[in-house]
Every structure is written in C-alpha cells, then in structure tokens.
N, C-alpha and C. Protein backbone atom coordinates (compact mmCIF):
# COMPACT_ATOMS: atom_id res chain seq x y z
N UNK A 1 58.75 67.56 24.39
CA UNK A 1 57.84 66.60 24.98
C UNK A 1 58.61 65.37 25.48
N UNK A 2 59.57 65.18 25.01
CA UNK A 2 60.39 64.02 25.16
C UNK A 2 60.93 63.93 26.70
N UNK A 3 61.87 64.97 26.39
CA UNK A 3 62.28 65.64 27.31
C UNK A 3 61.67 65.56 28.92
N UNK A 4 60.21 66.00 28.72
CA UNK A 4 59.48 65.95 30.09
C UNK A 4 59.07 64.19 30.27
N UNK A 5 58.95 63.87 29.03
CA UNK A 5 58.34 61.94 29.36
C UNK A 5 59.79 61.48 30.48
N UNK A 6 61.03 61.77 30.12
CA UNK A 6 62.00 61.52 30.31
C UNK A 6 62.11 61.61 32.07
N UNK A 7 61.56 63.21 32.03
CA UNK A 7 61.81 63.42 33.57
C UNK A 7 60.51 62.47 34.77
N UNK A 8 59.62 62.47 33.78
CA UNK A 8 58.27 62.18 34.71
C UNK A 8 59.05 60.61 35.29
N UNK A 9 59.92 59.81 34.42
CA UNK A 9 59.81 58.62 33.94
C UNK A 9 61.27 58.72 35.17
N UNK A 10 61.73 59.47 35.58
CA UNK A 10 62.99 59.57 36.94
C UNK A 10 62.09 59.57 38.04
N UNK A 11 61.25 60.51 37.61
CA UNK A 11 60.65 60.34 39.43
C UNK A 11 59.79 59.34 39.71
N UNK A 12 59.73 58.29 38.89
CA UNK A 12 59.13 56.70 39.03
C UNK A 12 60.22 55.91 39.66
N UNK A 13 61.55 56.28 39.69
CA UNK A 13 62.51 55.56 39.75
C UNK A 13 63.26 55.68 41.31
N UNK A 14 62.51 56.74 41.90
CA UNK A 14 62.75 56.63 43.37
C UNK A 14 62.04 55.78 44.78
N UNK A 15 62.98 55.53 45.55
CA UNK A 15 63.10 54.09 46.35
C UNK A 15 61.33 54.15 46.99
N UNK A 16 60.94 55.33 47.28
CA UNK A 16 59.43 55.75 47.88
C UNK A 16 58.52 55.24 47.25
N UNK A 17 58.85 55.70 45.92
CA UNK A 17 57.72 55.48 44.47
C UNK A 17 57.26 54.30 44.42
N UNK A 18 59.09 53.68 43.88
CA UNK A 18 59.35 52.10 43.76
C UNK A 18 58.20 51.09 45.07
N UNK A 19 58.16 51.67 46.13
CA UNK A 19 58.03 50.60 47.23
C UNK A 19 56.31 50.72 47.17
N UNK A 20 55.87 52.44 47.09
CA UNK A 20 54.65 52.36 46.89
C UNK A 20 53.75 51.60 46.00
N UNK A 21 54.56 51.76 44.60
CA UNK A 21 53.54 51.09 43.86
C UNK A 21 54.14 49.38 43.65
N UNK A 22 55.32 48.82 43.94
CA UNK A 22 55.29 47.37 44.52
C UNK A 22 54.04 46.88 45.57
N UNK A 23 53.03 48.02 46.53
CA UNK A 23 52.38 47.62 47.58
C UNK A 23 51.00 47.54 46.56
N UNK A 24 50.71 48.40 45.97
CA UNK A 24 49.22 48.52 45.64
C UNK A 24 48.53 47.59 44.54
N UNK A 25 47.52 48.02 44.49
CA UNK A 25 46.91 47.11 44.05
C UNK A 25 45.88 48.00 42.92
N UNK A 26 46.74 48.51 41.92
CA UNK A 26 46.18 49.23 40.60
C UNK A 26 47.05 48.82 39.18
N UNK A 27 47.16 48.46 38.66
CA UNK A 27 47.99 48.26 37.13
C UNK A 27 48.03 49.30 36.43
N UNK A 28 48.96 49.36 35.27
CA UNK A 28 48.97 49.68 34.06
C UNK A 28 48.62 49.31 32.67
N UNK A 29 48.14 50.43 32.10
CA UNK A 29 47.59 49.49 30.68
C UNK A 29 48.16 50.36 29.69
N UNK A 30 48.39 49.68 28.57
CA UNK A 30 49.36 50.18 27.36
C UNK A 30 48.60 50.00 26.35
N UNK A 31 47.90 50.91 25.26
CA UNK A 31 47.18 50.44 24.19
C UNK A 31 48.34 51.12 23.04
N UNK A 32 48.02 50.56 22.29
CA UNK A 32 48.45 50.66 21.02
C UNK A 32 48.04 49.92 19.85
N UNK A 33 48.21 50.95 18.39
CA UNK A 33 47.66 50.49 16.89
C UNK A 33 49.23 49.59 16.59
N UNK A 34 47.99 48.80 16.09
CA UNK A 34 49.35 48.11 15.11
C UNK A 34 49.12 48.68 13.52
N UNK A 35 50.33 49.11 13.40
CA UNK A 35 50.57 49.85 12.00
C UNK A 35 51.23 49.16 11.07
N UNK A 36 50.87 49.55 9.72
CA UNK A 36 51.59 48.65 8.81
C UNK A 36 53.01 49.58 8.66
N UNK A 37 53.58 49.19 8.18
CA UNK A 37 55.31 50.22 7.56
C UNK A 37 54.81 51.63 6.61
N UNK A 38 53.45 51.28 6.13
CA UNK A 38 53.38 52.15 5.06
C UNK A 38 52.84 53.60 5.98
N UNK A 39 52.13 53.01 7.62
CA UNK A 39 51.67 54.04 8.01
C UNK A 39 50.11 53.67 8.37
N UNK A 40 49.82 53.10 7.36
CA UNK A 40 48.19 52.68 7.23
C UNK A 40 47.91 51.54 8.86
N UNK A 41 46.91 52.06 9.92
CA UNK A 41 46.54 50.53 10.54
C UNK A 41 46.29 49.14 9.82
N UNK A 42 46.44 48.48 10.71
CA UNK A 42 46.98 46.93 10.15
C UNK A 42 45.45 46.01 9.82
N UNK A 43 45.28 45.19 9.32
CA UNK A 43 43.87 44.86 9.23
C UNK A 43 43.89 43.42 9.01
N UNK A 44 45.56 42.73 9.75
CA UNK A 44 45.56 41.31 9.57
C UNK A 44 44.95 41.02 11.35
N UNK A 45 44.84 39.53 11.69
CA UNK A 45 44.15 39.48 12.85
C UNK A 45 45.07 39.30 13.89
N UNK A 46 44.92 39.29 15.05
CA UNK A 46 45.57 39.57 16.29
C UNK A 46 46.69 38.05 16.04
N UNK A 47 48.02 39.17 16.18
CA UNK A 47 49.14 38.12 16.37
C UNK A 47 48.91 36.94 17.13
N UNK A 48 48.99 36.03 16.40
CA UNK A 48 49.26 34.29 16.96
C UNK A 48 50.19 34.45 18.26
N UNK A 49 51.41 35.10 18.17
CA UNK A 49 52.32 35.18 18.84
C UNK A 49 51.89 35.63 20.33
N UNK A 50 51.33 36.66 20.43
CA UNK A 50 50.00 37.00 22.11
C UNK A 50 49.28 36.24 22.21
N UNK A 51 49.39 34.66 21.35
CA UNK A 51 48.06 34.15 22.15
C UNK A 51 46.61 34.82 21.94
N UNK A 52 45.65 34.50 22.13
CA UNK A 52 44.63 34.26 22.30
C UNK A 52 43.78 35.74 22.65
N UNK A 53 42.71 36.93 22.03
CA UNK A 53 42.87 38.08 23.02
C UNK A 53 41.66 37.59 23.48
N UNK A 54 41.00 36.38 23.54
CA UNK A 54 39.53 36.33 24.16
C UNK A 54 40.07 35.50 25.68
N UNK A 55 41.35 34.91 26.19
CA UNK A 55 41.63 34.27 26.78
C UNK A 55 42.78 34.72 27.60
N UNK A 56 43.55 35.34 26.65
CA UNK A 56 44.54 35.80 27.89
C UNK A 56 44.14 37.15 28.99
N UNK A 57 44.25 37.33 30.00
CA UNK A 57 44.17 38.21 30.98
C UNK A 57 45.32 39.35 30.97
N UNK A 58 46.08 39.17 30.42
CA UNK A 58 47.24 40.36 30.13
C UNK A 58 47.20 40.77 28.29
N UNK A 59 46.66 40.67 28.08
CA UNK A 59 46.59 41.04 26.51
C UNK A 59 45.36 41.36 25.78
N UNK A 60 44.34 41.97 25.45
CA UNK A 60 43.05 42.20 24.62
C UNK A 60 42.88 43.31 23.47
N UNK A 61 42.34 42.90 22.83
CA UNK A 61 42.59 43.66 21.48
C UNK A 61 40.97 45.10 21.87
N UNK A 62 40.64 44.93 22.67
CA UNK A 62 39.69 45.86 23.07
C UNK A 62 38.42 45.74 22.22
N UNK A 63 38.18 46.60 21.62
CA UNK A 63 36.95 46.90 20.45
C UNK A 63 37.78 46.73 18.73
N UNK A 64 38.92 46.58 18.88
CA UNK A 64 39.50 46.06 17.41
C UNK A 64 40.72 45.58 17.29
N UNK A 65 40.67 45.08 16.38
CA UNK A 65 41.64 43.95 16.14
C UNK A 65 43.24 44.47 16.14
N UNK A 66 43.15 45.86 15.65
CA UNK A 66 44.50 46.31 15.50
C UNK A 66 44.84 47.19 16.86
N UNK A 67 43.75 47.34 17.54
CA UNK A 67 44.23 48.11 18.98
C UNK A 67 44.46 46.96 19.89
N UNK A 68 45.88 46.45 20.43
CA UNK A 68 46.22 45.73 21.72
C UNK A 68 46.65 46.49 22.52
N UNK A 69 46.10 45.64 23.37
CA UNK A 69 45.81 46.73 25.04
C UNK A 69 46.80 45.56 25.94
N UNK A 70 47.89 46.24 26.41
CA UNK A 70 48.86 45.24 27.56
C UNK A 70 48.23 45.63 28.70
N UNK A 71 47.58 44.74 29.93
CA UNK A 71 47.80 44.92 30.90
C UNK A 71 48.22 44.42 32.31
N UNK A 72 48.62 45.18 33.11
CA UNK A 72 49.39 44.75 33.95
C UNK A 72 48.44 44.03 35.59
C-alpha cells in the first residue's frame, strides 16, 4: 500500500499537474485523530497551539474535539 501512496504521490509532482492545480480553485483537507501514545483517542481539548477551532479558517476540529481537520 505504501508503495502505491508513493507512486500516486510522483504523478502529483509533474510540471502539468503542478500548474493545474496552482490554477484551481478546490483545496485539500486532512483529518485526523489525535491519539494518546497508549493508542487510546485523546480526550484533552483542542491544542492551544492551532489556535482557536471556532475561528480559524484553516483548522476545525469538525464534530469532535480529537478529530482536526487541516484545510487548505
């Protein structure tokens, strides 16, 4: 699986790609759990460090506190 993330993640990297999606006008969004070390989701409140998730426009914790959502 790696392997193919790897390749998908080359053919983003050509000059066509590159120029296309520099033009448009769609983003990316990245969600992810915040996990504790032990494995368990996290159940402290949205890092101080992101700022704000009711305020910033690139950052929201979505429907919970431990899911932050980056977007672009």
């Amino acid at each position: 699986m790696y392997q193919k993330f790897q390749q998908r993640l080359k053919l983003l990297d050509a000059p066509d790609v590159e120029e296309a999606l520099a033009s448009s006008k769609i983003g990316l969004e990245k969600e992810s759990l915040r996990v504790l070390p032990e494995g368990g989701i996290s159940q402290t409140p949205h890092p101080a460090a992101l700022g704000s998730p009711l305020r910033n426009p690139q950052i929201t914790t979505d429907f919970s506190e431990a899911l932050v959502e980056l977007v672009t």
